[in-house]
Protein backbone atom coordinates (compact mmCIF):
# COMPACT_ATOMS: atom_id res chain seq x y z
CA UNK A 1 9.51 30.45 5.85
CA UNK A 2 11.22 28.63 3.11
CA UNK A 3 10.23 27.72 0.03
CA UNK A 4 9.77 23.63 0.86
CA UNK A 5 7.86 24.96 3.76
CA UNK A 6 5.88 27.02 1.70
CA UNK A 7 4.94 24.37 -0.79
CA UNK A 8 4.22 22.12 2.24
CA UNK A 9 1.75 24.31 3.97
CA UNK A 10 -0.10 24.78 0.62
CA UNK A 11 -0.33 20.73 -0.11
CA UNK A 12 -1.59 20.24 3.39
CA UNK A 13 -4.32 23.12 2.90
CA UNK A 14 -5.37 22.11 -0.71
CA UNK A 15 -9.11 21.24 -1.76
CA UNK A 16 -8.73 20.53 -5.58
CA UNK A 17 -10.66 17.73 -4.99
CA UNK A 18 -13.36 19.04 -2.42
CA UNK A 19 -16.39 18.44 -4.36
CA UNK A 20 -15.22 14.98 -5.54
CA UNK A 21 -13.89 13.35 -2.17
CA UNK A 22 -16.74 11.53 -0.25
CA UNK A 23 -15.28 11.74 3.37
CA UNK A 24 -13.83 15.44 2.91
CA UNK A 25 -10.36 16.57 2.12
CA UNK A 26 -7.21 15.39 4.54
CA UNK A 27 -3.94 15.26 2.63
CA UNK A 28 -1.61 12.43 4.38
CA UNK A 29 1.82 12.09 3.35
CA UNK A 30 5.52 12.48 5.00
CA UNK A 31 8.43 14.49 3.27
CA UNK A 32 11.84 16.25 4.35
CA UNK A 33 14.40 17.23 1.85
CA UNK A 34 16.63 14.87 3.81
CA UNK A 35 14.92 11.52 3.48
CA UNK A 36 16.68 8.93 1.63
CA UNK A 37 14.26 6.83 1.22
CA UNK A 38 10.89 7.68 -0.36
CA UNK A 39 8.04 5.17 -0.39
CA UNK A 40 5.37 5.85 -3.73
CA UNK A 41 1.93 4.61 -2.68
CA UNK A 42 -1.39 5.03 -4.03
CA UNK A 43 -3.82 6.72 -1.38
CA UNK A 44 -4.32 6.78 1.88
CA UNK A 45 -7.17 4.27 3.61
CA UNK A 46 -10.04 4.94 5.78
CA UNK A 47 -7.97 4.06 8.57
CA UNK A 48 -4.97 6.72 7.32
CA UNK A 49 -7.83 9.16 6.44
CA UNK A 50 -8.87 8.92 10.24
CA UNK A 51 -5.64 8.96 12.16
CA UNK A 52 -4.01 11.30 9.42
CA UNK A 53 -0.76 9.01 9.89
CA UNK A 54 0.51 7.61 6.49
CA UNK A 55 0.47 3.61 6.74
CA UNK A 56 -0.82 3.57 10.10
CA UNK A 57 -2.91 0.17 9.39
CA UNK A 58 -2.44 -3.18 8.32
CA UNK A 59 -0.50 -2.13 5.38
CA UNK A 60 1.82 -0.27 7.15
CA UNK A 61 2.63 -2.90 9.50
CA UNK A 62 3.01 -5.35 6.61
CA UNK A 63 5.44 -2.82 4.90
CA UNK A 64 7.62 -1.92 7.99
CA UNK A 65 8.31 -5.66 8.24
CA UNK A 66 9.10 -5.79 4.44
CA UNK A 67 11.71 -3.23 5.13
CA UNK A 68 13.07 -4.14 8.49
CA UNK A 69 12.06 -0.87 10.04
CA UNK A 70 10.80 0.31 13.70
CA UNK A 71 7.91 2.65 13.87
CA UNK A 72 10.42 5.43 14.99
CA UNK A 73 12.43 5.09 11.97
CA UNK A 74 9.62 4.45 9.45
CA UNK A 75 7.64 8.16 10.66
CA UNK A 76 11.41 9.59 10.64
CA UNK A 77 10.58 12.33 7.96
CA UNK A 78 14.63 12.86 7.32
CA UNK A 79 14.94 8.88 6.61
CA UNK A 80 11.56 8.73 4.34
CA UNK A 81 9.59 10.10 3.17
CA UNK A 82 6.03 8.53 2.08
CA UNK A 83 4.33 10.48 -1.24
CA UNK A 84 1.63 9.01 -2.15
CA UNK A 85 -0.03 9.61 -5.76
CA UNK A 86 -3.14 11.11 -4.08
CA UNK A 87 -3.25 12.35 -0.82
CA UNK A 88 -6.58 12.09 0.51
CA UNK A 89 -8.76 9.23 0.81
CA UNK A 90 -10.74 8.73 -2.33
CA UNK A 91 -13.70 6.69 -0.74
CA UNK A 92 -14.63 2.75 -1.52
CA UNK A 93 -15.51 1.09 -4.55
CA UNK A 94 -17.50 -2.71 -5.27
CA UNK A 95 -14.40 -3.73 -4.84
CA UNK A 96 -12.50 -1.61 -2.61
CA UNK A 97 -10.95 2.09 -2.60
CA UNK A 98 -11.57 3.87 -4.96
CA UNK A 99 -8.12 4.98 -7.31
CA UNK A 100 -6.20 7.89 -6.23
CA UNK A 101 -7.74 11.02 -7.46
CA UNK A 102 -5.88 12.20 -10.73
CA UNK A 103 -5.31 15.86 -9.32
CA UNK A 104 -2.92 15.49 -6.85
CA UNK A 105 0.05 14.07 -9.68
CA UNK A 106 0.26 17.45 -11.91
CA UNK A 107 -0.69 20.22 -9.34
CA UNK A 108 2.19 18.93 -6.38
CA UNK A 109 3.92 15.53 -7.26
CA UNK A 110 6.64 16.83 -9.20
CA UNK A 111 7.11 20.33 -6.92
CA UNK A 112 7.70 17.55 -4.07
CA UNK A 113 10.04 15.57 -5.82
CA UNK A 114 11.77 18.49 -6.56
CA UNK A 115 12.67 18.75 -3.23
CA UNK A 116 14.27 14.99 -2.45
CA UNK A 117 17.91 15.66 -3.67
CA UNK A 118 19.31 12.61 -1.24
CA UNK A 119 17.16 9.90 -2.25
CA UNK A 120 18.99 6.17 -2.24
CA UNK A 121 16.16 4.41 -2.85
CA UNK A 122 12.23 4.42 -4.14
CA UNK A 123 9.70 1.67 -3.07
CA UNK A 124 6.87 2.27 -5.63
CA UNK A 125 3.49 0.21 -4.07
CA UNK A 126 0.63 -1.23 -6.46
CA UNK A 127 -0.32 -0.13 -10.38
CA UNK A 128 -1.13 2.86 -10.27
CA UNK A 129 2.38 4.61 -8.61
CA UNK A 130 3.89 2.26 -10.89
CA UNK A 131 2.41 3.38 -13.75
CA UNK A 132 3.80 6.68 -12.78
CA UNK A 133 7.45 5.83 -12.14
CA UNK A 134 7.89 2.98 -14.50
CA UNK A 135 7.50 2.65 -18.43
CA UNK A 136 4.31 0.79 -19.43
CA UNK A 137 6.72 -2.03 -20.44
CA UNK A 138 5.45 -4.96 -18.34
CA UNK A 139 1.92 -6.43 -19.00
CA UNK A 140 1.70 -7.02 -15.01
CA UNK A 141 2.61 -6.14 -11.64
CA UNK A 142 3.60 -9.62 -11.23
CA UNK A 143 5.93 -9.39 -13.82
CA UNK A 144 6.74 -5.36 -13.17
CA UNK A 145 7.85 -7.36 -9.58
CA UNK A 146 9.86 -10.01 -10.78
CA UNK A 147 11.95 -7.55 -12.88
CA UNK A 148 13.21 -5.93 -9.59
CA UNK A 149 16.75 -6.37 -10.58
CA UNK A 150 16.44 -4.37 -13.72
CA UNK A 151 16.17 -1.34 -11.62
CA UNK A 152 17.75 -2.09 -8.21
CA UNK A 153 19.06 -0.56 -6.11
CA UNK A 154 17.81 3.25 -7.02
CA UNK A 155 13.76 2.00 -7.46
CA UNK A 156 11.85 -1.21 -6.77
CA UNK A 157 8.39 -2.35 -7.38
CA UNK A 158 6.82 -3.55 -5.23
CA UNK A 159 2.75 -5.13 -4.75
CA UNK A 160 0.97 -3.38 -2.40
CA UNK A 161 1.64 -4.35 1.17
CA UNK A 162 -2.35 -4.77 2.00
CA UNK A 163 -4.07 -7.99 3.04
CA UNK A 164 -6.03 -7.73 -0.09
CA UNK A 165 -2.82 -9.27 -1.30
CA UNK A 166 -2.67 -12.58 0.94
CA UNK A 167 -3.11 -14.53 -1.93
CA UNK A 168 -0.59 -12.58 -4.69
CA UNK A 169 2.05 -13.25 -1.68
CA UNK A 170 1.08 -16.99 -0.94
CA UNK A 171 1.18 -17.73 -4.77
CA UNK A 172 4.38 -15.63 -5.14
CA UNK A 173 6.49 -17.48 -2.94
CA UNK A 174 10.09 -15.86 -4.62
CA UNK A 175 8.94 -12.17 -3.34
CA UNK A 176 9.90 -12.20 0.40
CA UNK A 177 12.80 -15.31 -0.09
CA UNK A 178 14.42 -13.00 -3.05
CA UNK A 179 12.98 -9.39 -2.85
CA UNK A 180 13.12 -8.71 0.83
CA UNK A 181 16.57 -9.98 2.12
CA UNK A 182 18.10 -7.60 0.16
CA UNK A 183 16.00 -4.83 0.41
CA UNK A 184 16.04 -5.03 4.17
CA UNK A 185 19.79 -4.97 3.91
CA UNK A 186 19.93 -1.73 1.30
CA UNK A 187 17.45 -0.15 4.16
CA UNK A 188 19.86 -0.99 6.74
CA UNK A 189 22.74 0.27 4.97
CA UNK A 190 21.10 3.25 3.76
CA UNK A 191 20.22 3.76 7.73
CA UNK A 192 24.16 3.21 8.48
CA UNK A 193 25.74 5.60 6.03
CA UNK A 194 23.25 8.42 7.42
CA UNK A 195 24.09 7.95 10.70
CA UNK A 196 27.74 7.79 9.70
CA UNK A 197 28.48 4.26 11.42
C-alpha cells in the first residue's frame, strides 16, 4: 500500500469529530494524485452525508453546469479532485448548515494537498475555503469574486453553487456572462491537454 493510500484509508476512517457531529461521522471527498483540477468546498450536505457522493445535490448540479462538465468527468478522481474543508456533515443551524468543523484543516488538509502535484486549476466555493486559500484582503465574497482575474487561471473564487444563492446570482448578473465562459473553456482545455488531443 502506498503512502497516498495510506493517508487515504486513515481520512476515510477518522472520528476527530465523533462526539461533536450530530448525524455521525462520514468523511466525503474525491482525490487522486493525478487530478488537475481540485474543487475547495466547505462541507458536505445532508444529501452528500446520505449518498456519501461529494456534490451529489442541487449544488452539484449547479456547479457541473458552471464548469461545463458531465457527471462522468466531474466523479473522474484523476481529473478532480473535490477537498472539502471538513469532511463530514456538520448538522443545521437557524439558518442553515452548520460551518465546517475546524478539525479536519490541520489534522489532513495539508497531507492531501501534498499529494496534488498536477493541479491547473483550484475552484475555492463560499467564505470559509476562501478564507483558507486567499489573504483576508477583500471585505466580501462579492468582491473576493469580482477580483477573479487577480488570480486566474491557477485559483478562482467562486460563491457557493447552492440555491441559497438564487438571489447573490440574480443580483450579480457579471458572474456567469464574465466568470463562466472562460472558466468553462480553461476546464475544457485542461480536459484536452490530459487526454493529449
Amino acid at each position: 500500500m502506498t503512502t497516498f493510500e495510506s493517508l487515504l484509508d486513515e481520512v476515510k476512517s477518522c472520528t476527530l469529530c465523533s462526539d461533536k457531529l450530530p448525524h455521525g461521522v462520514r468523511p466525503v471527498l474525491q482525490i487522486h494524485p493525478e487530478a488537475r483540477i481540485l474543487i475547495a468546498g466547505q462541507a458536505p450536505g445532508r444529501v452528500v452525508h446520505e449518498t456519501g457522493v461529494p456534490f451529489d445535490d442541487a449544488s452539484g448540479n449547479r456547479l457541473r453546469e458552471w464548469m461545463g462538465l458531465s457527471r462522468d468527468e466531474f466523479y473522474n478522481p484523476e481529473l478532480v479532485a473535490i477537498l472539502p474543508m471538513g469532511f463530514c456533515y456538520p448538522g443545521t443551524g437557524k439558518s442553515g448548515d452548520l460551518p465546517p468543523r475546524p478539525e479536519c484543516e490541520p489534522a489532513w488538509r495539508k497531507q492531501l494537498l501534498a499529494y496534488l502535484p498536477n493541479l491547473k486549476l483550484t475552484l475555492v466555493l463560499g467564505k470559509y475555503a476562501q478564507g483558507y486559500h486567499f489573504e483576508k484582503t477583500h471585505a466580501s465574497l462579492t468582491e473576493l469574486v469580482k477580483s477573479w482575474q487577480t488570480y486566474w487561471p491557477d485559483k478562482v473564487p467562486l460563491p457557493h453553487p447552492s440555491p441559497r444563492n438564487n438571489i447573490w446570482l440574480s443580483k450579480n448578473p457579471w458572474f456567469e456572462a464574465e466568470l463562466l465562459p472562460p472558466l468553462r473553456q480553461t476546464i475544457a482545455s485542461i480536459i484536452t491537454e490530459r487526454n493529449g488531443i
